[in-house]
C-alpha atoms as a PDB file:
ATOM      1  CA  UNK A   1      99.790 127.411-150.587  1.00  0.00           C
ATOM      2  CA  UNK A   2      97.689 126.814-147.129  1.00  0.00           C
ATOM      3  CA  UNK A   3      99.309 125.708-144.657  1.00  0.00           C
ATOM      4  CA  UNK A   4      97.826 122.519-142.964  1.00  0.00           C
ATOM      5  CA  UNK A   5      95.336 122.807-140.087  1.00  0.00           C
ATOM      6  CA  UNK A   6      97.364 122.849-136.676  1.00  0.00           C
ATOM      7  CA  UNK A   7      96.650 119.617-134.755  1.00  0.00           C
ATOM      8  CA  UNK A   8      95.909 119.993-131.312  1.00  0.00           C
ATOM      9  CA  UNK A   9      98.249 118.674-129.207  1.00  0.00           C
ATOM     10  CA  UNK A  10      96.344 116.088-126.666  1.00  0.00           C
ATOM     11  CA  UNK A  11      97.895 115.225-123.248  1.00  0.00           C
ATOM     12  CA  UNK A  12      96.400 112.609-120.489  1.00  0.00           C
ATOM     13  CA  UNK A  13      96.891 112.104-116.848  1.00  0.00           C
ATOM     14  CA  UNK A  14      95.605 108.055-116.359  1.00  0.00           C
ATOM     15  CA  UNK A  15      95.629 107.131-112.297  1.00  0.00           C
ATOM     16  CA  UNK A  16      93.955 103.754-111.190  1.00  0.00           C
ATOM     17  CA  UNK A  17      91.353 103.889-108.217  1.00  0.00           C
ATOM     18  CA  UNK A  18      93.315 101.117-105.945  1.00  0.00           C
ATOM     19  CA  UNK A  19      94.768 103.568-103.617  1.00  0.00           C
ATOM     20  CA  UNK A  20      94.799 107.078-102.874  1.00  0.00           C
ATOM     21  CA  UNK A  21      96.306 109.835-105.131  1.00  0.00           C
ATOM     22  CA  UNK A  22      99.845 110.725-103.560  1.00  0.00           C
ATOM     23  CA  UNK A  23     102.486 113.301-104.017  1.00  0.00           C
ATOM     24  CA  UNK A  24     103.865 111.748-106.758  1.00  0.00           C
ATOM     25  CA  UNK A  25     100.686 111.640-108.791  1.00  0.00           C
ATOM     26  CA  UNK A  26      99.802 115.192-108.094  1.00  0.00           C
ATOM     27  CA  UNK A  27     103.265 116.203-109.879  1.00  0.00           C
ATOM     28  CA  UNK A  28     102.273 114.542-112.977  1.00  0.00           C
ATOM     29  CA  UNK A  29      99.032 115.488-113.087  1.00  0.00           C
ATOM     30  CA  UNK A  30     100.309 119.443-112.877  1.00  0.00           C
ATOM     31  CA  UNK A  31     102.914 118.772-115.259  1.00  0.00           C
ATOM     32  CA  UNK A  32     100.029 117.453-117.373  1.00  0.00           C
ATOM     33  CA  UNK A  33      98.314 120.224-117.386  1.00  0.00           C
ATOM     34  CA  UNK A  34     101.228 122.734-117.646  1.00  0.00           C
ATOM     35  CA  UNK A  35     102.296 120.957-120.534  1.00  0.00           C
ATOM     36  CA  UNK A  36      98.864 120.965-122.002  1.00  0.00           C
ATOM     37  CA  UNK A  37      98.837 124.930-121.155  1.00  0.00           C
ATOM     38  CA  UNK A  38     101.665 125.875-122.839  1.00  0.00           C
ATOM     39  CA  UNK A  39     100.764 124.166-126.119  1.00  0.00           C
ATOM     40  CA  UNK A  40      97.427 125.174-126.066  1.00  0.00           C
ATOM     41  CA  UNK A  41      96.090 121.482-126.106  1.00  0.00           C
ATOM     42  CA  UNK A  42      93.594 119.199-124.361  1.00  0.00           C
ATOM     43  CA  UNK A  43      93.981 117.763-120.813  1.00  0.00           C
ATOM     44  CA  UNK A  44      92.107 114.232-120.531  1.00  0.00           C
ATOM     45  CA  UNK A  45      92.124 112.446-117.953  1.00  0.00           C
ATOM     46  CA  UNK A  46      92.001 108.259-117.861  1.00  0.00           C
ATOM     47  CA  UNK A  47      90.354 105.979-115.177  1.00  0.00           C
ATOM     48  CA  UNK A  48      92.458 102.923-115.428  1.00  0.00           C
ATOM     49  CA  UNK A  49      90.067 100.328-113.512  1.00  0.00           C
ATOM     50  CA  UNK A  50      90.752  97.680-115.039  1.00  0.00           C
ATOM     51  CA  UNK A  51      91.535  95.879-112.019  1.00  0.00           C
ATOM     52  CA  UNK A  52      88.438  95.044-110.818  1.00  0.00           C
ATOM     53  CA  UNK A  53      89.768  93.393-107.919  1.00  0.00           C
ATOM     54  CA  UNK A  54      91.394  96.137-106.337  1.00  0.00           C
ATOM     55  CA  UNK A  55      89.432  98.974-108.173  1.00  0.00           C
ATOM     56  CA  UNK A  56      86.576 100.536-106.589  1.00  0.00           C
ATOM     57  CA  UNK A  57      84.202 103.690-106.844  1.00  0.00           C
ATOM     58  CA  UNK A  58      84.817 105.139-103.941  1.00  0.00           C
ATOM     59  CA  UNK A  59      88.502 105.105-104.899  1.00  0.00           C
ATOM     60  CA  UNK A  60      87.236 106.420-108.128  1.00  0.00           C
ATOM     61  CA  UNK A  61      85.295 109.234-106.356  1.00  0.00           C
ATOM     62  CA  UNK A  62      88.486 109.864-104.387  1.00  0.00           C
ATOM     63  CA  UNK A  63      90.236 110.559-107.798  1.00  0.00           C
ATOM     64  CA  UNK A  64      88.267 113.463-108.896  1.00  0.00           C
ATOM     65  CA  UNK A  65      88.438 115.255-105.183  1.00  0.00           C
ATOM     66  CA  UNK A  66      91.655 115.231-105.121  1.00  0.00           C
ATOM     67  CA  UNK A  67      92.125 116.643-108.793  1.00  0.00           C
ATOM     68  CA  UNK A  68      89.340 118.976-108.030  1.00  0.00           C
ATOM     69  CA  UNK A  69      91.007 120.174-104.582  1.00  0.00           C
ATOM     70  CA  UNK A  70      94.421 120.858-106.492  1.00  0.00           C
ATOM     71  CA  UNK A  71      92.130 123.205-109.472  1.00  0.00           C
ATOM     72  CA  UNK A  72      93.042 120.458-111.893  1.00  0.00           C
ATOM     73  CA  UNK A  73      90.863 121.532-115.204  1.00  0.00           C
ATOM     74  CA  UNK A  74      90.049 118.547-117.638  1.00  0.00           C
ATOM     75  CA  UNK A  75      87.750 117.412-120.027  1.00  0.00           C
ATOM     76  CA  UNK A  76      84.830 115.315-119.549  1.00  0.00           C
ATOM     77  CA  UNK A  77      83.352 112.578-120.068  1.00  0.00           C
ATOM     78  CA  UNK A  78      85.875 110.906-118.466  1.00  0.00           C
ATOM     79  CA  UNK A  79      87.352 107.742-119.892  1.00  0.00           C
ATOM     80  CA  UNK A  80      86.610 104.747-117.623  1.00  0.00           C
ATOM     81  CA  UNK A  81      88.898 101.463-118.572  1.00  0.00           C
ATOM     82  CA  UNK A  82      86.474  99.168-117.417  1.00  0.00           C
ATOM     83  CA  UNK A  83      83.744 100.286-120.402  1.00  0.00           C
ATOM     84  CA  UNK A  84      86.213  99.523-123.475  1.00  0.00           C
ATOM     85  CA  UNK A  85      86.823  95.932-122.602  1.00  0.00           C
ATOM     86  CA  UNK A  86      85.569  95.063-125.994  1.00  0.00           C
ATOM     87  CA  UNK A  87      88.381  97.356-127.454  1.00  0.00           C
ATOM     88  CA  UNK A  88      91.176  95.759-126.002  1.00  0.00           C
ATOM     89  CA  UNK A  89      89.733  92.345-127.138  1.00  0.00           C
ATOM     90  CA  UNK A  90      89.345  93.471-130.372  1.00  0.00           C
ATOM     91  CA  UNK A  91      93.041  94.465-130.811  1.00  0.00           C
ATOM     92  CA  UNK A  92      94.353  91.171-128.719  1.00  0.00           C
ATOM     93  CA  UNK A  93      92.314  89.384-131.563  1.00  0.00           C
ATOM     94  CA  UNK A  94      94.480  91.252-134.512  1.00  0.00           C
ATOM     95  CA  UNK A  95      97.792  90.420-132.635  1.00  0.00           C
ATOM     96  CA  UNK A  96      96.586  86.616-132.222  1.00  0.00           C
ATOM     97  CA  UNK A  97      95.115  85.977-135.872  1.00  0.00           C
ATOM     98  CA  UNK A  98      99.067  87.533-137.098  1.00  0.00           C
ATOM     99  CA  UNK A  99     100.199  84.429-135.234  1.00  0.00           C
ATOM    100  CA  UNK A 100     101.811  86.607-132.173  1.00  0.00           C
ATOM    101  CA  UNK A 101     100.259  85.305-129.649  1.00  0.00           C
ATOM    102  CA  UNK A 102     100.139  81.985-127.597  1.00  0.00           C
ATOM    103  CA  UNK A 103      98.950  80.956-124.196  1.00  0.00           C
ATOM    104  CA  UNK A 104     101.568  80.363-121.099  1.00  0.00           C
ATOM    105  CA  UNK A 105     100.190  78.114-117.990  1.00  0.00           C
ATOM    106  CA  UNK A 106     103.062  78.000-115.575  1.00  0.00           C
ATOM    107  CA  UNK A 107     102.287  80.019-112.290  1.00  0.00           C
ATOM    108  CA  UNK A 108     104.075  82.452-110.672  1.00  0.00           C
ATOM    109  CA  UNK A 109     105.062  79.987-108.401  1.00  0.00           C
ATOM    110  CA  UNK A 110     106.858  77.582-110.751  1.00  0.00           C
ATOM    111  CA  UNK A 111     108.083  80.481-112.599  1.00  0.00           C
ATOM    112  CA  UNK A 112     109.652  81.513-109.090  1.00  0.00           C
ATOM    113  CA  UNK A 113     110.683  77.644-108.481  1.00  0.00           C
ATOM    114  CA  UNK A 114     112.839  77.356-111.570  1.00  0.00           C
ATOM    115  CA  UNK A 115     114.500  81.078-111.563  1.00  0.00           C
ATOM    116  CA  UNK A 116     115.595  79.594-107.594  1.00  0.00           C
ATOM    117  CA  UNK A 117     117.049  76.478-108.772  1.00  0.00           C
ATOM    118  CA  UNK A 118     118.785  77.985-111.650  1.00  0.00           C
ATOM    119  CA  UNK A 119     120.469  81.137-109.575  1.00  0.00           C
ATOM    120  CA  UNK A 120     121.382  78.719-106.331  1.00  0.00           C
ATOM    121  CA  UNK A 121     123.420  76.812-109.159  1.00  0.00           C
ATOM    122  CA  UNK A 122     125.488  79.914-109.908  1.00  0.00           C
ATOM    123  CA  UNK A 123     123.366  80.758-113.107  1.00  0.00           C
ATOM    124  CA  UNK A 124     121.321  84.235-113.956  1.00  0.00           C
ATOM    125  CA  UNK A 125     118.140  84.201-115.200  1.00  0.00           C
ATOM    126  CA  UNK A 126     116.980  86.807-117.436  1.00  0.00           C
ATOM    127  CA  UNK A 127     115.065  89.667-116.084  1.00  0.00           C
ATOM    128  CA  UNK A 128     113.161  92.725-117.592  1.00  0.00           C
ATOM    129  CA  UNK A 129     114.259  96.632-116.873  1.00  0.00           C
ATOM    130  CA  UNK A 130     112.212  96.447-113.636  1.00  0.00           C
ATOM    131  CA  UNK A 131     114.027  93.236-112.365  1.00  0.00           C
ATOM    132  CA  UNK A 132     110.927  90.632-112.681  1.00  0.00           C
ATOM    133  CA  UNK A 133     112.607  87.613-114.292  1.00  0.00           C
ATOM    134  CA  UNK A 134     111.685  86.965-117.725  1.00  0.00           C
ATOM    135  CA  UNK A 135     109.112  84.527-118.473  1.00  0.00           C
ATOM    136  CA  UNK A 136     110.577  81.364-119.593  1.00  0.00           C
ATOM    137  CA  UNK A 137     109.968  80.765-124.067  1.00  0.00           C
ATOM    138  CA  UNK A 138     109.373  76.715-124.564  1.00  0.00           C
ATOM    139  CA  UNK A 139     105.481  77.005-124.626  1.00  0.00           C
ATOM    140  CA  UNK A 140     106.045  78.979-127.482  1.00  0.00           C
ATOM    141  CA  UNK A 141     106.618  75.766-129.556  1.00  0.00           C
ATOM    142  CA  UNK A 142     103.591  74.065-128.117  1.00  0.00           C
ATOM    143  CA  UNK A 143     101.610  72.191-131.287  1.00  0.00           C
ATOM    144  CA  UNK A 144      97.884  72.844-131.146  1.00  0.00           C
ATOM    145  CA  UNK A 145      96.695  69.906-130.326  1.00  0.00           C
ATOM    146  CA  UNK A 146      99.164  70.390-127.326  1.00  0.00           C
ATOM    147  CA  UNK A 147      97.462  73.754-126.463  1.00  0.00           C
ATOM    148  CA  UNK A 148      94.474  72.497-126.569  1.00  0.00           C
ATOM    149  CA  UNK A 149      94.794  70.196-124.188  1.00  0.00           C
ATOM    150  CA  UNK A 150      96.751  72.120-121.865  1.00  0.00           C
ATOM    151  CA  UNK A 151      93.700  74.628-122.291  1.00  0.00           C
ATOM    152  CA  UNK A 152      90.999  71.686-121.506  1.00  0.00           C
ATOM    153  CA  UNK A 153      92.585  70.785-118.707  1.00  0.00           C
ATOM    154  CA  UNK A 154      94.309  73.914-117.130  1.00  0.00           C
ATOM    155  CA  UNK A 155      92.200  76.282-114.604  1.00  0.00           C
ATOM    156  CA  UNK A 156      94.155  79.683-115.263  1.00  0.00           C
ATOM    157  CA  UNK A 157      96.321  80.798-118.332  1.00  0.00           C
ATOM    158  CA  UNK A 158      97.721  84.154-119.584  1.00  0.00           C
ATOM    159  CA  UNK A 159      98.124  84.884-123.762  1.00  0.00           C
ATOM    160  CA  UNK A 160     101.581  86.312-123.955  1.00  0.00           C
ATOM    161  CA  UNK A 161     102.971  87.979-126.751  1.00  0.00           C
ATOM    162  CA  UNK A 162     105.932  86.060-128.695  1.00  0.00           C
ATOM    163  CA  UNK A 163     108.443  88.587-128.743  1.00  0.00           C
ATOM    164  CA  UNK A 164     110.405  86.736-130.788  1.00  0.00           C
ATOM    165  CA  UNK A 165     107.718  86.587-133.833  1.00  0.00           C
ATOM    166  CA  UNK A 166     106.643  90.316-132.900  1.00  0.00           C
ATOM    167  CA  UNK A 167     109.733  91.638-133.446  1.00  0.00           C
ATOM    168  CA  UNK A 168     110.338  89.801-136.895  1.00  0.00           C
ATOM    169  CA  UNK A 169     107.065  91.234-137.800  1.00  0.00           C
ATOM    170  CA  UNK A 170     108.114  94.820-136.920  1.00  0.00           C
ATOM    171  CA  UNK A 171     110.834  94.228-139.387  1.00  0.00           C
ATOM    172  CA  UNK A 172     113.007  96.814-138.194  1.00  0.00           C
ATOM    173  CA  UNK A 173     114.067  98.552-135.094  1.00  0.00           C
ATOM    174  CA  UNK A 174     111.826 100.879-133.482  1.00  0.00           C
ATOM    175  CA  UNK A 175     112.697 104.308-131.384  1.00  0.00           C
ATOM    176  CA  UNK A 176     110.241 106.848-129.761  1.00  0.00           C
ATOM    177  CA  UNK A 177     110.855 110.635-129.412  1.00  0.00           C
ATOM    178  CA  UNK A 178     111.265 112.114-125.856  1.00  0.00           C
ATOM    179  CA  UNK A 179     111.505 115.135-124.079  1.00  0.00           C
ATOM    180  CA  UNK A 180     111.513 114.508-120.923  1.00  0.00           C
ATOM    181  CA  UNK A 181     114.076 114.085-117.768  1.00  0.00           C
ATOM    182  CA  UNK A 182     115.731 110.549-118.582  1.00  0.00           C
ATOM    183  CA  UNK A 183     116.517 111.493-122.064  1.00  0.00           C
ATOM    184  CA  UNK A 184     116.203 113.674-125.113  1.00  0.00           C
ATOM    185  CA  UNK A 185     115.496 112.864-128.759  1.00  0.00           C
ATOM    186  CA  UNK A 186     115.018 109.935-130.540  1.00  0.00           C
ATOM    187  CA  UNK A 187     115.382 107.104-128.311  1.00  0.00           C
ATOM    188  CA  UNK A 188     115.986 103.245-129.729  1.00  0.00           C
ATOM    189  CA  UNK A 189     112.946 100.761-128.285  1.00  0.00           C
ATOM    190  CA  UNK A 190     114.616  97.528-126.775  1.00  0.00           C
ATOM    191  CA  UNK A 191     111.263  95.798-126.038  1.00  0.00           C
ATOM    192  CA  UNK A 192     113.004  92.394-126.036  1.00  0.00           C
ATOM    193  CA  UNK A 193     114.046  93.200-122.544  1.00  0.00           C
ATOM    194  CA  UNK A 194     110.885  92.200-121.488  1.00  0.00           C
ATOM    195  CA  UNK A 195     110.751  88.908-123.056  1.00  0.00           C
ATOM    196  CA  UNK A 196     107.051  87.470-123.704  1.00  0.00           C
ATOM    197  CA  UNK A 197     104.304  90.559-122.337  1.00  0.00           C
ATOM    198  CA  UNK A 198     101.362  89.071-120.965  1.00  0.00           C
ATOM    199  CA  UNK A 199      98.479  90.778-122.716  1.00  0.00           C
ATOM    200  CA  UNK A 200      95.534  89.044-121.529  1.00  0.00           C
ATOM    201  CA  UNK A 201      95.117  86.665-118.062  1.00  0.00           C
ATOM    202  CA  UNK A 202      92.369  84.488-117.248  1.00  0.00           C
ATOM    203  CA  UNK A 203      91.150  87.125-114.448  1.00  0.00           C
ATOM    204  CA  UNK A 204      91.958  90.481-116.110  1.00  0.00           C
ATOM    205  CA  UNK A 205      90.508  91.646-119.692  1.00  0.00           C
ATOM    206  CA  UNK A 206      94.006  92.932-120.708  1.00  0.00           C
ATOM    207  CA  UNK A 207      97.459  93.804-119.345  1.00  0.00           C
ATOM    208  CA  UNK A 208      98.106  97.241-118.564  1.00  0.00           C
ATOM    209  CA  UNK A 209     100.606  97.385-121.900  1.00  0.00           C
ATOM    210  CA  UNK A 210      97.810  96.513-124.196  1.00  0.00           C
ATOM    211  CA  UNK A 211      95.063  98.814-122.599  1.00  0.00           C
ATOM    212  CA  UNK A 212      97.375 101.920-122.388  1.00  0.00           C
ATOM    213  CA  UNK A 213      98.003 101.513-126.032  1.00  0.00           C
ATOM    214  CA  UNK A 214      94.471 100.960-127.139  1.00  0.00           C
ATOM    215  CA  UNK A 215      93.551 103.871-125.066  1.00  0.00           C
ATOM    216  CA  UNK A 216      96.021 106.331-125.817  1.00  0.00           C
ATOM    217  CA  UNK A 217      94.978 105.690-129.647  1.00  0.00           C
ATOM    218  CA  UNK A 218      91.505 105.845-128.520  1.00  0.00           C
ATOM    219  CA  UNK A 219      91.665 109.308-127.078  1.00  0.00           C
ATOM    220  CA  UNK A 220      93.879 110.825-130.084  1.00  0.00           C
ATOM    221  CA  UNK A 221      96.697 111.361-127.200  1.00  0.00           C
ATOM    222  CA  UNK A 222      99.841 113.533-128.910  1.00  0.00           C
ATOM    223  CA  UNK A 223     101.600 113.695-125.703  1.00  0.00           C
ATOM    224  CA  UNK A 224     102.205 111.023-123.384  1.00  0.00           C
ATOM    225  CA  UNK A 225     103.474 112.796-119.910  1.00  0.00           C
ATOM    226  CA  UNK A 226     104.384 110.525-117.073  1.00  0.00           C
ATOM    227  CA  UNK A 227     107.064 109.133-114.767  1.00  0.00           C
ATOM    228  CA  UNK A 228     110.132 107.936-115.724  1.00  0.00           C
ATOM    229  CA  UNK A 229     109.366 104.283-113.888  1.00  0.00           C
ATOM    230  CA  UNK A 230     107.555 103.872-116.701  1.00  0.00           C
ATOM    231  CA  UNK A 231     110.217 104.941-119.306  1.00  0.00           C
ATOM    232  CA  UNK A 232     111.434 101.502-120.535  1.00  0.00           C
ATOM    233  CA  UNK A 233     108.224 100.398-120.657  1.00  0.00           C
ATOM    234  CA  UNK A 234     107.483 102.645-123.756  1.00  0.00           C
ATOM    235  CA  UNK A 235     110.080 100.150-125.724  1.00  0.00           C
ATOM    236  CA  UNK A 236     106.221  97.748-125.408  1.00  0.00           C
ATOM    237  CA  UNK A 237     103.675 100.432-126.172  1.00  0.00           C
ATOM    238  CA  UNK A 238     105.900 101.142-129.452  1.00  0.00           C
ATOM    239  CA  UNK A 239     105.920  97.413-130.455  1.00  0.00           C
ATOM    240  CA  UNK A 240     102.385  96.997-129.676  1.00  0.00           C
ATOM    241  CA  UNK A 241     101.591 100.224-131.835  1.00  0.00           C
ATOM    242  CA  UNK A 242     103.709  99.048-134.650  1.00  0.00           C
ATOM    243  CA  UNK A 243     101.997  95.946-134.710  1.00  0.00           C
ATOM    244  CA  UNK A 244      98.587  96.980-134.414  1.00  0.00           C
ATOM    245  CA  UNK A 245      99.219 100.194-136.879  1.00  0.00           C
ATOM    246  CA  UNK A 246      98.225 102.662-134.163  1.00  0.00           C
ATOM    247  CA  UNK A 247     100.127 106.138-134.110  1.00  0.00           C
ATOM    248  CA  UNK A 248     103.128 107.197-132.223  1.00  0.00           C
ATOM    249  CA  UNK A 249     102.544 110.181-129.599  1.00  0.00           C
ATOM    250  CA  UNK A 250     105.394 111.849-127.946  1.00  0.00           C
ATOM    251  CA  UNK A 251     106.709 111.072-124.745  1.00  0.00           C
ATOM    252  CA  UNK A 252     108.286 112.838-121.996  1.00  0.00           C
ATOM    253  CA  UNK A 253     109.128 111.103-118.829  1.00  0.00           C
ATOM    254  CA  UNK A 254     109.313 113.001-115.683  1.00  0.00           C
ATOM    255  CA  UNK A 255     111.227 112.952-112.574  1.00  0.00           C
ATOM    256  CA  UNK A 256     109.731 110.616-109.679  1.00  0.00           C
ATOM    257  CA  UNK A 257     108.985 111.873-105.689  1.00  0.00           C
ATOM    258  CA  UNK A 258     111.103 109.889-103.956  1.00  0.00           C
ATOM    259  CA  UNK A 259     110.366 108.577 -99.999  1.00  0.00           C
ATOM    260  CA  UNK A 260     112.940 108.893 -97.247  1.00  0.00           C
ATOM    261  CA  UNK A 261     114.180 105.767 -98.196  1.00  0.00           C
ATOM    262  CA  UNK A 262     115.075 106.445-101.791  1.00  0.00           C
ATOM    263  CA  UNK A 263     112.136 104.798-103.279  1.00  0.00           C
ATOM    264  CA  UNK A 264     109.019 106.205-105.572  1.00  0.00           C
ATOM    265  CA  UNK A 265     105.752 106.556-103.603  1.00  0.00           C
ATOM    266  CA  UNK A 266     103.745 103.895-103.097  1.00  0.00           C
ATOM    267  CA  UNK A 267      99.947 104.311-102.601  1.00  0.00           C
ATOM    268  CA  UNK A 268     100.441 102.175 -99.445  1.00  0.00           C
ATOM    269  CA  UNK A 269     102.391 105.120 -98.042  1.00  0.00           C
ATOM    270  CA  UNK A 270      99.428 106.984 -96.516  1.00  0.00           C
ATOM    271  CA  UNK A 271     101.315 110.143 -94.991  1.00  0.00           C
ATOM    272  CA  UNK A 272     101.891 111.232 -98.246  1.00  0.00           C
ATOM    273  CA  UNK A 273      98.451 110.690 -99.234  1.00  0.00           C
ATOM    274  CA  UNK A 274      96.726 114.347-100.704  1.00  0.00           C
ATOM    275  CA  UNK A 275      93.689 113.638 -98.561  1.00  0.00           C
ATOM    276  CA  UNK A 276      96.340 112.662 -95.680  1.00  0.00           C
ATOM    277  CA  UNK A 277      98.054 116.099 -96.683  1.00  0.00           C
ATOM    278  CA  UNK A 278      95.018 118.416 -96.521  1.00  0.00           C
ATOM    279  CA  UNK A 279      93.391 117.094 -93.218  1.00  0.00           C
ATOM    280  CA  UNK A 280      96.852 118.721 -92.031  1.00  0.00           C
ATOM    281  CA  UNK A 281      95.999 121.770 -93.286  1.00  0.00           C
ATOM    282  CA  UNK A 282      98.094 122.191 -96.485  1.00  0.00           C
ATOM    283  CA  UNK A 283      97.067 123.898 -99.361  1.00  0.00           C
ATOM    284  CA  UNK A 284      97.421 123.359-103.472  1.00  0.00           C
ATOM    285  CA  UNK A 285      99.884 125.667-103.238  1.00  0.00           C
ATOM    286  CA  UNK A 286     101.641 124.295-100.374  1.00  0.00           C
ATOM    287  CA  UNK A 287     101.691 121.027-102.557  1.00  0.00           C
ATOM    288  CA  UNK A 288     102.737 122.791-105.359  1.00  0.00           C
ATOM    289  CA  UNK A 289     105.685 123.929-103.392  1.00  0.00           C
ATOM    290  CA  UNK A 290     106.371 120.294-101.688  1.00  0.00           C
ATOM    291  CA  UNK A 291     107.182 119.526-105.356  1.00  0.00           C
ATOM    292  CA  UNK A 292     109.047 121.877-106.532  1.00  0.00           C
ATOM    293  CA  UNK A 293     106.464 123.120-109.069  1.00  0.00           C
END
């Protein structure tokens, strides 16, 4: 009997051009490509601009010296967010004609008003894995002709997506396979600790939870390699894939670079900048060594 072709595995390193690569993203991107060595797959690598407020070119440009500097080796064309806007619209379309969607109008603001009065009264608001609180759920019983009002007369809104529906759609619970630091196996998806996901704002084409899954689909990504901030985040990306019938890659979470004070690296954190880093003199490999690769 012949044996099925081999599929090549397909990894991705995705930074966004609002800041300048750091220490942090230089481990991923090696482990990236590591990874991608040893299994003899592909090493993409992802633009995501889709901030086009903070996003620039030269930040862009920035990207690919930096990559270049530390030998990175990846395939091109590149994949630029900000040219697949259509895609993500198409897929926020499926999720809102299976009813999963609605539009949400309060601001952060009033959002942060009624979490303020509820905690100084002794009570505790929900919040997500990353300690936002959770959106608040009674606009997902507004009637249509109440929507439609509210989205006559209403500057800004978001579409979130009603967890609630989207997980009696998924019909049963969902896990992901990982093989990286935080864990190991088959891991169970809890994406109800993130309440109602915004997908789509009035000033952004789509949230970063509905682009990353369009685009990892996109690109045929098998293996999706990145830090573990973003590990209970994947509990989303497996909902949204469920619901939209995309495939499941792999994922494998890796450790973070921490600051002196205990924290990940921010892009704000310039001394820790690469381009920061080699105007002192340091080398790929010294990066390499700073770490621990």
């Amino acid at each position: 009997m012949t044996e099925p072709p081999r599929q090549t595995p397909v990894f991705r390193f995705a930074p966004s051009p609002n800041g300048r690569l750091h220490l942090g993203h230089a481990l991923s991107a090696l482990i990236n490509a590591e990874m991608a060595a040893e299994a003899r797959g592909r090493l993409l690598l992802r633009i995501e601009d889709i901030d086009l407020t903070r996003c620039n070119q030269a930040l862009e440009q920035a990207i690919y010296d930096d990559l270049d500097w530390l030998g990175l080796a990846y395939e091109r064309p590149v994949r630029r967010q900000s040219e697949h806007f259509d895609q993500y619209r198409t897929a926020l379309d499926t999720l809102i004609a299976s009813g999963l969607v609605y539009p949400s109008f309060l601001t952060r603001g009033e959002v942060k008003a009624r979490v303020a009065a509820v905690e100084e009264n002794g009570g505790r608001w929900p919040r997500d894995p990353d300690g936002a609180p959770l959106y608040p759920t009674e606009e997902r019983g507004l009637s249509p002709d109440e929507r439609t009002e509210k989205l006559a007369t209403t500057e800004r809104h978001a579409l979130r997506l009603d967890m609630e529906k989207a997980l009696a759609a998924a019909g049963h619970p969902l896990t992901w396979t990982e093989t990286g630091d935080g864990a190991r196996g088959e891991v169970s998806a809890d994406p109800a600790a993130w309440g109602d996901v915004v997908l789509w704002r009035s000033d952004a084409p789509a949230s970063y939870h509905l682009a990353v899954t369009v685009d990892d689909a996109a690109q045929g990504v098998t293996h999706v390699v990145r830090g573990l901030d973003l590990f209970h985040a994947t509990s989303v990306h497996r909902l949204l894939q469920h619901l939209l019938g995309l495939p499941q890659p792999v994922y494998h979470h890796h450790r973070l670079i921490l600051g002196p004070d205990g924290r990940k690296l921010s892009k704000s954190a310039g001394d820790t900048a690469l381009a920061a880093l080699r105007v002192e003199g340091k080398t790929p490999s010294d990066i390499r060594a700073l770490i621990g690769i």
